[in-house]
N, C-alpha and C. Protein backbone atom coordinates (compact mmCIF):
# COMPACT_ATOMS: atom_id res chain seq x y z
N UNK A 1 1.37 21.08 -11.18
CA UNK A 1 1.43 19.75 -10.62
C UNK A 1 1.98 19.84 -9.20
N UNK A 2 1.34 19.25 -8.44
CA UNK A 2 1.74 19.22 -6.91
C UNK A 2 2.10 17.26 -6.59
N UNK A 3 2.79 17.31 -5.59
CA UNK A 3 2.49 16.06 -4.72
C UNK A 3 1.95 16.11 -3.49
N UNK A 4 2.05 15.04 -2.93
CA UNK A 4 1.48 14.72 -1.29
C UNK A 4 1.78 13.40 -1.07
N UNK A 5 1.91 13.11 -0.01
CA UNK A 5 2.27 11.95 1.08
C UNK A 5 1.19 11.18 1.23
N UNK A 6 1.12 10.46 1.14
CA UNK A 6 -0.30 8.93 1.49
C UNK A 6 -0.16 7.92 1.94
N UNK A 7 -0.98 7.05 2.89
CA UNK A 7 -0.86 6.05 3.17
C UNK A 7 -1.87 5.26 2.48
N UNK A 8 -1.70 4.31 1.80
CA UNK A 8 -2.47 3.56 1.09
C UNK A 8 -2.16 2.14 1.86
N UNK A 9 -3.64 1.38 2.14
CA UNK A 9 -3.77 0.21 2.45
C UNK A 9 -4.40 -0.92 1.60
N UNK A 10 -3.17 -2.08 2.13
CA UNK A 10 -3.54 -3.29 0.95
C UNK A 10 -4.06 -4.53 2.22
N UNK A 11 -4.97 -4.93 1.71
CA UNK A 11 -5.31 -6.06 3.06
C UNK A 11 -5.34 -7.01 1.74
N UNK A 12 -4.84 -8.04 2.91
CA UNK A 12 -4.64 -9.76 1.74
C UNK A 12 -4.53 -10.82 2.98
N UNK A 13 -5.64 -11.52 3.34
CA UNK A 13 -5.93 -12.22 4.22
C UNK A 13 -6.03 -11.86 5.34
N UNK A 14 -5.20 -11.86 6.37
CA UNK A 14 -5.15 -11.96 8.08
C UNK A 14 -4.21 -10.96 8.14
N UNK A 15 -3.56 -10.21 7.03
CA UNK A 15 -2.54 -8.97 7.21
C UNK A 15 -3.00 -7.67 6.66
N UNK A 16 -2.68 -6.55 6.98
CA UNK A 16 -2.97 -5.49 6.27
C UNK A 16 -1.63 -4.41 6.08
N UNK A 17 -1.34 -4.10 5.08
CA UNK A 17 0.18 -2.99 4.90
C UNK A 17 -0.77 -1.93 4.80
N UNK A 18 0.26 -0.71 5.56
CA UNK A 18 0.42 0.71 5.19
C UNK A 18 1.67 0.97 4.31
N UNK A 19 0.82 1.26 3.42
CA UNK A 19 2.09 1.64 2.14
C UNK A 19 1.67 3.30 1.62
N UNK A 20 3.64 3.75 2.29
CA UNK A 20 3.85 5.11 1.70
C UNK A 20 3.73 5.34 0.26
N UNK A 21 3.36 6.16 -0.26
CA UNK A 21 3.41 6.46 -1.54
C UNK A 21 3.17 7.80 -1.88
N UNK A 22 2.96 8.74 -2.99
CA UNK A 22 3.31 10.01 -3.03
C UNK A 22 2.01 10.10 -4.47
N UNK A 23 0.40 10.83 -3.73
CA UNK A 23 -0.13 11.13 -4.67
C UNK A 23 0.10 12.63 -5.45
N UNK A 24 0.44 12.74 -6.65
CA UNK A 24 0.32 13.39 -8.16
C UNK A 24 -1.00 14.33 -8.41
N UNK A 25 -1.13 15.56 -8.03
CA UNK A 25 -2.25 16.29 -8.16
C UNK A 25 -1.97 17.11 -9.05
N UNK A 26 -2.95 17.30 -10.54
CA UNK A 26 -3.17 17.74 -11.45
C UNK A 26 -3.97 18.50 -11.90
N UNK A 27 -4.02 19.30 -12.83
CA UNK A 27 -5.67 20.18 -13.31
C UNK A 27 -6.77 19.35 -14.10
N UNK A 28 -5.90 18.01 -14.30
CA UNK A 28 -6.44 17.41 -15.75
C UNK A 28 -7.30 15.85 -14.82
N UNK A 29 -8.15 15.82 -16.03
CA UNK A 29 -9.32 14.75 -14.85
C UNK A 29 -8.99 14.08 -14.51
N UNK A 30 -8.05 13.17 -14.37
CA UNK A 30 -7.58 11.72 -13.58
C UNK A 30 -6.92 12.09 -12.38
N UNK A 31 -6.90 13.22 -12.10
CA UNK A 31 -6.03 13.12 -10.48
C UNK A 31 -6.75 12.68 -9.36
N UNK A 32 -6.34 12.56 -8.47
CA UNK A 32 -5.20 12.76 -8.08
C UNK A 32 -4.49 10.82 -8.58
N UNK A 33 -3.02 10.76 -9.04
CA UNK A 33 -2.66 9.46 -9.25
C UNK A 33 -1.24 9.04 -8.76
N UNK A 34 -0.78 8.14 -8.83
CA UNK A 34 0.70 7.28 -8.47
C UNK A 34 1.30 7.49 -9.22
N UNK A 35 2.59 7.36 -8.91
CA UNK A 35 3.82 7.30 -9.52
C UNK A 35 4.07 6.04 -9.70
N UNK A 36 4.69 5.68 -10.77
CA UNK A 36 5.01 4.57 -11.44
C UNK A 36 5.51 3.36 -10.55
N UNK A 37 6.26 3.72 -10.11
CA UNK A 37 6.95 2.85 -8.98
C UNK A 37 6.16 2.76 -7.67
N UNK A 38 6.06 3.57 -6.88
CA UNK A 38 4.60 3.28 -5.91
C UNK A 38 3.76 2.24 -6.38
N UNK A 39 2.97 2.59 -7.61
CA UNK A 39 2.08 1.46 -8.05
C UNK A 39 2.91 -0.14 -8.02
N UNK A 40 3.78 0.03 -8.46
CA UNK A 40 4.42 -1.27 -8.74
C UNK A 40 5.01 -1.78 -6.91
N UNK A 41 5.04 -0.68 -6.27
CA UNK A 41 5.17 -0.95 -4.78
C UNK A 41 3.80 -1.56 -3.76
N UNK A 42 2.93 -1.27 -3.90
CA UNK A 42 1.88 -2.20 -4.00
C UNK A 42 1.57 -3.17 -4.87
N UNK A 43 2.03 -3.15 -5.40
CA UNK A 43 2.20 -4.50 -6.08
C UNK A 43 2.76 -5.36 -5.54
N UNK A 44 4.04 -4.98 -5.69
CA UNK A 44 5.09 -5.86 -4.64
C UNK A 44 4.54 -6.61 -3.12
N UNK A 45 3.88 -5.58 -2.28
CA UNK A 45 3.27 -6.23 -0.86
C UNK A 45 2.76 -6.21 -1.09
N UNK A 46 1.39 -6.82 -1.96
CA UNK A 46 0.58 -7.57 -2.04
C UNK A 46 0.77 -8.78 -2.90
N UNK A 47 1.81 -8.64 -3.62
CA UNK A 47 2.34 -9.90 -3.74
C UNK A 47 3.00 -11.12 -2.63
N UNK A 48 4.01 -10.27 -2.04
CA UNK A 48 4.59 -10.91 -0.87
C UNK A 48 3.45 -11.44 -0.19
N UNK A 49 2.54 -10.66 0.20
CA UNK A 49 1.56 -10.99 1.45
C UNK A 49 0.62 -12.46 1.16
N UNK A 50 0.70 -12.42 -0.29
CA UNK A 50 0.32 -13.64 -0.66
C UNK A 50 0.86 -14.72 -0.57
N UNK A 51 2.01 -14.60 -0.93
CA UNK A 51 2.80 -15.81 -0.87
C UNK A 51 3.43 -16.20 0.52
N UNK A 52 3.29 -15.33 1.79
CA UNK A 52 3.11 -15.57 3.02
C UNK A 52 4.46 -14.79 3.36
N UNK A 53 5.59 -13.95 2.31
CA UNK A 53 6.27 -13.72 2.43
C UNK A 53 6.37 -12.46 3.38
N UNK A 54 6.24 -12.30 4.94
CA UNK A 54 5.71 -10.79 5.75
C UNK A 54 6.90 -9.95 6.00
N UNK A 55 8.25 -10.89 5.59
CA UNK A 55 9.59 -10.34 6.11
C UNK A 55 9.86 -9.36 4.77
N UNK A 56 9.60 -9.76 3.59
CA UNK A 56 9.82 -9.33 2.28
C UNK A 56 8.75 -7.85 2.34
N UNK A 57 7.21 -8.20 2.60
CA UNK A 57 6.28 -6.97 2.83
C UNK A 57 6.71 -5.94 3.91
N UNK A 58 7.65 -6.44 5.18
CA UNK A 58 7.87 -5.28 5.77
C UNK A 58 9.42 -4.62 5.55
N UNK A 59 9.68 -4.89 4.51
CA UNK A 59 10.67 -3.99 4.15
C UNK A 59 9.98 -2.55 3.12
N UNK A 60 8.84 -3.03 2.88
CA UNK A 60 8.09 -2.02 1.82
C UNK A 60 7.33 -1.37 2.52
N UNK A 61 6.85 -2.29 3.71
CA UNK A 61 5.52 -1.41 4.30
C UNK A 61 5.25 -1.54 6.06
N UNK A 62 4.63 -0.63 6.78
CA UNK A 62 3.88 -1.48 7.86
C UNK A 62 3.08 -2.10 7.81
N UNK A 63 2.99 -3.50 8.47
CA UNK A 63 2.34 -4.79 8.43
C UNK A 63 1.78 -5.04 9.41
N UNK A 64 -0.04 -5.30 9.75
CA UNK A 64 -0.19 -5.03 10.99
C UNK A 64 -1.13 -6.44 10.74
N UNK A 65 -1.26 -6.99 11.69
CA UNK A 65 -2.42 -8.50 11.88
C UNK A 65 -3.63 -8.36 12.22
N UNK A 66 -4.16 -8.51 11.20
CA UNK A 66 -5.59 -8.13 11.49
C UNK A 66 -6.79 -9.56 12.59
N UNK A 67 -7.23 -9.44 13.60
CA UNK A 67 -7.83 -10.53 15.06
C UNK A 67 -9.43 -9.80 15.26
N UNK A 68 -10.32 -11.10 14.57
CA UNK A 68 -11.10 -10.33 15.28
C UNK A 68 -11.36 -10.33 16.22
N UNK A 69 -12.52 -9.12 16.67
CA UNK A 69 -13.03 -8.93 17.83
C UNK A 69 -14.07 -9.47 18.01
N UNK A 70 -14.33 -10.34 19.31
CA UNK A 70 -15.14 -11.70 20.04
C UNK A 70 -16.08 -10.42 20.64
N UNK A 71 -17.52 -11.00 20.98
CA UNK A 71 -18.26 -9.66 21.99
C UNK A 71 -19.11 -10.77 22.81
């Protein structure tokens, strides 16, 4: 069993988090996967992000505003 470092992204409206988390690499077919708490850490900011809460999401994650682009 190995780990690794990841950035996993959650977009939920007009925001998008980079959320650290630590993928789980295995011999056995479901890898590579999360750790228990990670999962539940996306959970969390994408909860917040819903409820408009961005001060609560950037304690978990980077939070960046997603604008589109006009041409």
């Amino acid at each position: 069993m190995t780990t690794r470092q990841h950035k996993k992204l959650v977009r939920e409206g007009k925001y998008v988090a980079e959320v650290a988390v630590e993928l789980i690499e295995t011999d056995e077919g479901w890898s590579p996967y999360l750790r228990l708490d990670d999962a539940y850490k996306l959970d969390d900011v994408r909860d917040a992000l819903r409820r408009g809460d961005v001060k609560r999401a950037a304690q978990l994650a980077r939070i960046y505003t997603l604008v589109p682009v006009t041409t």
